[in-house]
C-alpha atoms as a PDB file:
ATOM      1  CA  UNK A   1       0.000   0.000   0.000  1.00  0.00           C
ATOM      2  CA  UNK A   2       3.181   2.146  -0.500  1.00  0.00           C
ATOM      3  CA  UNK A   3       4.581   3.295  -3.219  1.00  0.00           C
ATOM      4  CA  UNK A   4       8.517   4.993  -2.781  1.00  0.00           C
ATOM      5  CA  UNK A   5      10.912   7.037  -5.156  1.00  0.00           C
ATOM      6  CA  UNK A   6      14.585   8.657  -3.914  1.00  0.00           C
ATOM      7  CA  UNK A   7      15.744  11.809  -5.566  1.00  0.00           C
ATOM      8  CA  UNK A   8      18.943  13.058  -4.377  1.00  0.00           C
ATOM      9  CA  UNK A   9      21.592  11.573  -5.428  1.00  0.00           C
ATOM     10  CA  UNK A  10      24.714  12.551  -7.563  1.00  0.00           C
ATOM     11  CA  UNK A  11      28.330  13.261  -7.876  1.00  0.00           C
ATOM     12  CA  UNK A  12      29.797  14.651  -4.633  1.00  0.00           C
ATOM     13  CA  UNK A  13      33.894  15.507  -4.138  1.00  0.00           C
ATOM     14  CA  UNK A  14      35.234  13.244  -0.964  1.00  0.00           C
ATOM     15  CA  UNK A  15      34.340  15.352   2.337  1.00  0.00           C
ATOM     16  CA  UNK A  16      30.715  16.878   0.520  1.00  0.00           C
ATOM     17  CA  UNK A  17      27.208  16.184   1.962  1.00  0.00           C
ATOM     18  CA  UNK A  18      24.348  14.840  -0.365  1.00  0.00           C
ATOM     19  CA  UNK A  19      20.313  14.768   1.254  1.00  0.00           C
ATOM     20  CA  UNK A  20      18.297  12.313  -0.125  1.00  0.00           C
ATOM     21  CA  UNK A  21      14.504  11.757  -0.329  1.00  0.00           C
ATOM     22  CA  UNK A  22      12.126   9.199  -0.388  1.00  0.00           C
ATOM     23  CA  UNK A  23       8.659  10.394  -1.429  1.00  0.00           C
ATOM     24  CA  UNK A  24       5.600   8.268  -0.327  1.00  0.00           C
ATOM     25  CA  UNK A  25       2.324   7.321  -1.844  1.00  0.00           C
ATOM     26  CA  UNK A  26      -0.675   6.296   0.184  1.00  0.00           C
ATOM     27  CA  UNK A  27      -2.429   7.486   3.526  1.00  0.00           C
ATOM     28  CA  UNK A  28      -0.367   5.182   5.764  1.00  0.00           C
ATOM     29  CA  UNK A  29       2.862   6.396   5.573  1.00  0.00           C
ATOM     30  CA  UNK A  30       2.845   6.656   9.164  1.00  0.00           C
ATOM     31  CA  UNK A  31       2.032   3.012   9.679  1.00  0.00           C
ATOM     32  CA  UNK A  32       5.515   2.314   8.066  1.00  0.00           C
ATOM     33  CA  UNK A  33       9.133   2.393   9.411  1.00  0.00           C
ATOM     34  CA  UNK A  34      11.023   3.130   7.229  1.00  0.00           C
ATOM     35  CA  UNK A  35      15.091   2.690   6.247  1.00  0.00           C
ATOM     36  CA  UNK A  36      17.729   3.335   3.775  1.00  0.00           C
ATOM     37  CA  UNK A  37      19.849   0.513   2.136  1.00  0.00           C
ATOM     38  CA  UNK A  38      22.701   0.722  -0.464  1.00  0.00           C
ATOM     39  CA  UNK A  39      24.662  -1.573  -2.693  1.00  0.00           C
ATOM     40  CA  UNK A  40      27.697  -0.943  -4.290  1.00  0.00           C
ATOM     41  CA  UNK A  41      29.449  -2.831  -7.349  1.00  0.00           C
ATOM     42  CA  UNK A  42      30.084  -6.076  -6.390  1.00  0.00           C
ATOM     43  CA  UNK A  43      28.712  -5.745  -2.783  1.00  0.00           C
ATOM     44  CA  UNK A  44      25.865  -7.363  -1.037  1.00  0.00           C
ATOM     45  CA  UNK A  45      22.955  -4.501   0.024  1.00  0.00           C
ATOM     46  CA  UNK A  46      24.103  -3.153   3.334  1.00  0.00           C
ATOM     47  CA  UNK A  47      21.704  -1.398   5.933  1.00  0.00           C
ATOM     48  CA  UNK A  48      22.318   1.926   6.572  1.00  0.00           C
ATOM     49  CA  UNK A  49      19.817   3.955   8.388  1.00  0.00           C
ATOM     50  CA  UNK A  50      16.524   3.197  10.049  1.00  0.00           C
ATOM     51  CA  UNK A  51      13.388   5.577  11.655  1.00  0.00           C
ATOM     52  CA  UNK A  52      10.615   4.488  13.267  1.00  0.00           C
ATOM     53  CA  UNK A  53       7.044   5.397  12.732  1.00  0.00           C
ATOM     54  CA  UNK A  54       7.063   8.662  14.294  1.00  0.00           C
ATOM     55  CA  UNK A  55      10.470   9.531  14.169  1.00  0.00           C
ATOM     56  CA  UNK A  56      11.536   9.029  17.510  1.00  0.00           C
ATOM     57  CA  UNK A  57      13.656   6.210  17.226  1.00  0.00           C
ATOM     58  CA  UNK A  58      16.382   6.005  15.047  1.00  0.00           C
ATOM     59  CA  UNK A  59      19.489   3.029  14.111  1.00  0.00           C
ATOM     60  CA  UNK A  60      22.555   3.584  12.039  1.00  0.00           C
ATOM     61  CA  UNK A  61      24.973   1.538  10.508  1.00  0.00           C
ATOM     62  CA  UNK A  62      28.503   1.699  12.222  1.00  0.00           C
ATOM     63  CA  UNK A  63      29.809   3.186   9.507  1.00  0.00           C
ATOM     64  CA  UNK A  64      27.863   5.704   8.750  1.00  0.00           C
ATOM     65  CA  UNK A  65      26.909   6.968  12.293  1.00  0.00           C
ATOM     66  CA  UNK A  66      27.913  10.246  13.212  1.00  0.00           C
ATOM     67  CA  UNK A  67      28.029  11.201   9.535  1.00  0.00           C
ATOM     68  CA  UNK A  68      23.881  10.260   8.242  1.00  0.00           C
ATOM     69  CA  UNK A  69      20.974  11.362   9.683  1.00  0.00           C
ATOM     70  CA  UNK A  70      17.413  10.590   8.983  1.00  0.00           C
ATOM     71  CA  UNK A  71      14.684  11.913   9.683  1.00  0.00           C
ATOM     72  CA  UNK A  72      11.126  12.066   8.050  1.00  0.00           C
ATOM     73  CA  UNK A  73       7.762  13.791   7.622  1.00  0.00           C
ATOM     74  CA  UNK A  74       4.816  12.023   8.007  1.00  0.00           C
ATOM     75  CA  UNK A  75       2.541  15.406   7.157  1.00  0.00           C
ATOM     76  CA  UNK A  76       4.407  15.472   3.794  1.00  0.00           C
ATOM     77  CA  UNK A  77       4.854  11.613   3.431  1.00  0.00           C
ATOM     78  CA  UNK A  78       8.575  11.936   2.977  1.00  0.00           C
ATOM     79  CA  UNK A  79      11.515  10.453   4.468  1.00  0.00           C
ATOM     80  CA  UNK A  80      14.803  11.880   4.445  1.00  0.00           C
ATOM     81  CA  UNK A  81      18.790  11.513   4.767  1.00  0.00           C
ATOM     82  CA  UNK A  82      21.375  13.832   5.241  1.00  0.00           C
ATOM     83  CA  UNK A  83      24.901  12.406   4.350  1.00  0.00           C
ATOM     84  CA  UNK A  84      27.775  14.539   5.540  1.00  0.00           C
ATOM     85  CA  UNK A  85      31.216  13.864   5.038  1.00  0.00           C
ATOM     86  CA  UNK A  86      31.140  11.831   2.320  1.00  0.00           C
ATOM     87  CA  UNK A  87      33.649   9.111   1.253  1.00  0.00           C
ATOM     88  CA  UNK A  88      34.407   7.596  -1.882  1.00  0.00           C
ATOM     89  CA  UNK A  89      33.093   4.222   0.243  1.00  0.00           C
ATOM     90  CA  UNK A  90      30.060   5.708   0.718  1.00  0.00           C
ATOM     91  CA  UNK A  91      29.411   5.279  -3.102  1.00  0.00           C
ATOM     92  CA  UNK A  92      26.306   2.686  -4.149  1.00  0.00           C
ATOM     93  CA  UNK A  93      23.053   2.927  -5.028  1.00  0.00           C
ATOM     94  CA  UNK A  94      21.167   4.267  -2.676  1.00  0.00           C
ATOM     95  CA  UNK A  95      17.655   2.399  -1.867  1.00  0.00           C
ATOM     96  CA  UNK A  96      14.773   3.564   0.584  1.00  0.00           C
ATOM     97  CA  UNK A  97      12.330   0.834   2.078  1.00  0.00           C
ATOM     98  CA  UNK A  98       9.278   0.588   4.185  1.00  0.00           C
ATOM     99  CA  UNK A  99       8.009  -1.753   6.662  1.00  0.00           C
ATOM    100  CA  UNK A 100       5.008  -2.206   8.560  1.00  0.00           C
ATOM    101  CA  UNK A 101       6.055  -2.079  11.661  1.00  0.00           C
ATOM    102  CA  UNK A 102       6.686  -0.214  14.678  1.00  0.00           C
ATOM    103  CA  UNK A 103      10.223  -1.076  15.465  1.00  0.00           C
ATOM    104  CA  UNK A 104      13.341  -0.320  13.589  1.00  0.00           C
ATOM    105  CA  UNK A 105      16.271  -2.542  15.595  1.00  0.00           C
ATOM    106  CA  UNK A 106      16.186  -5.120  12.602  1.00  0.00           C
ATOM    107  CA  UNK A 107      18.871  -4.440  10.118  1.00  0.00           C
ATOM    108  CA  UNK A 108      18.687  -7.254   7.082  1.00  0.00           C
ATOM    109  CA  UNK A 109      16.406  -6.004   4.051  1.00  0.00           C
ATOM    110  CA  UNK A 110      14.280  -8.858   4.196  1.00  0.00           C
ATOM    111  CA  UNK A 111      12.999  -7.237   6.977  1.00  0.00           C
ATOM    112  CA  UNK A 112      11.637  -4.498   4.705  1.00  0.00           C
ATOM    113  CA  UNK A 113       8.497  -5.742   2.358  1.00  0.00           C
ATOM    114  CA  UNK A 114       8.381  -2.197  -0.154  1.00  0.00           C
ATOM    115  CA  UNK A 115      11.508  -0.905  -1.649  1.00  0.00           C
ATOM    116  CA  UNK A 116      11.873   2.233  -4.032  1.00  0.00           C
ATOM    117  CA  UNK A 117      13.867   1.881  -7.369  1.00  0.00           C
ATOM    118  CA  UNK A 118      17.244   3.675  -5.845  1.00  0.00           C
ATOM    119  CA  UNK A 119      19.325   6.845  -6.505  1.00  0.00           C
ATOM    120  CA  UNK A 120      22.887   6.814  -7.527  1.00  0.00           C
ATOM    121  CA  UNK A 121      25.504   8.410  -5.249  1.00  0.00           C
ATOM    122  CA  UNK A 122      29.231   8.689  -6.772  1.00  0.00           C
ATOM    123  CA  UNK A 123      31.439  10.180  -4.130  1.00  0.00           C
ATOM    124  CA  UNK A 124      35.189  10.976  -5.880  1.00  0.00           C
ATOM    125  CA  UNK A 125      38.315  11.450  -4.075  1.00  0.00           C
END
């Protein structure tokens, strides 16, 4: 019952920020927690960001904590993250997901049943 496209993405110099968005269909966004996932060349998809259905509960991957933060909007259906200090690691395509669900500990995309079609992030050094 959701429907998700990221915008966003592009070609950022190592040390940049790039904010990307996930824009929602439906009337039960807030039903949905939502995450961010990415997958680089050669790379299994990785977890990197999760908020709950409200917004007051967030997880981040190791490796990106400290340097992503999401947040969302459930009056505009839109979910959001903010990547600052980019590395060249940090490049992939980046996917967002939703879940029906309250709780936002799990971290394996099966966990996630609606997935957008991704936005490409290319971060040169």
């Amino acid at each position: 019952q959701v429907q998700l496209v990221e915008s966003g993405g592009g070609l950022v110099q190592a040390g940049g920020s790039l904010r990307l968005s996930c824009a929602a269909s439906g009337r039960t966004f807030s039903d949905y927690a939502m995450g961010w996932f990415r997958q680089a060349p050669g790379k299994e998809r990785e977890f990197v960001a999760a908020i709950s259905r409200g917004g007051s509960g967030t997880n981040y991957a190791d490796s990106v904590k400290g340097r992503f933060t999401i947040s969302r909007d459930n009056a505009k259906n839109t979910v959001n993250l903010q990547m600052n200090n980019l590395k060249p690691d940090d490049t992939a395509v980046y996917y967002c997901a939703a879940r029906r669900a309250a709780v936002v500990d799990g971290t394996r995309p099966t966990n996630y049943g609606y997935w957008g079609q991704g936005t490409q992030v290319t971060v040169s050094s």
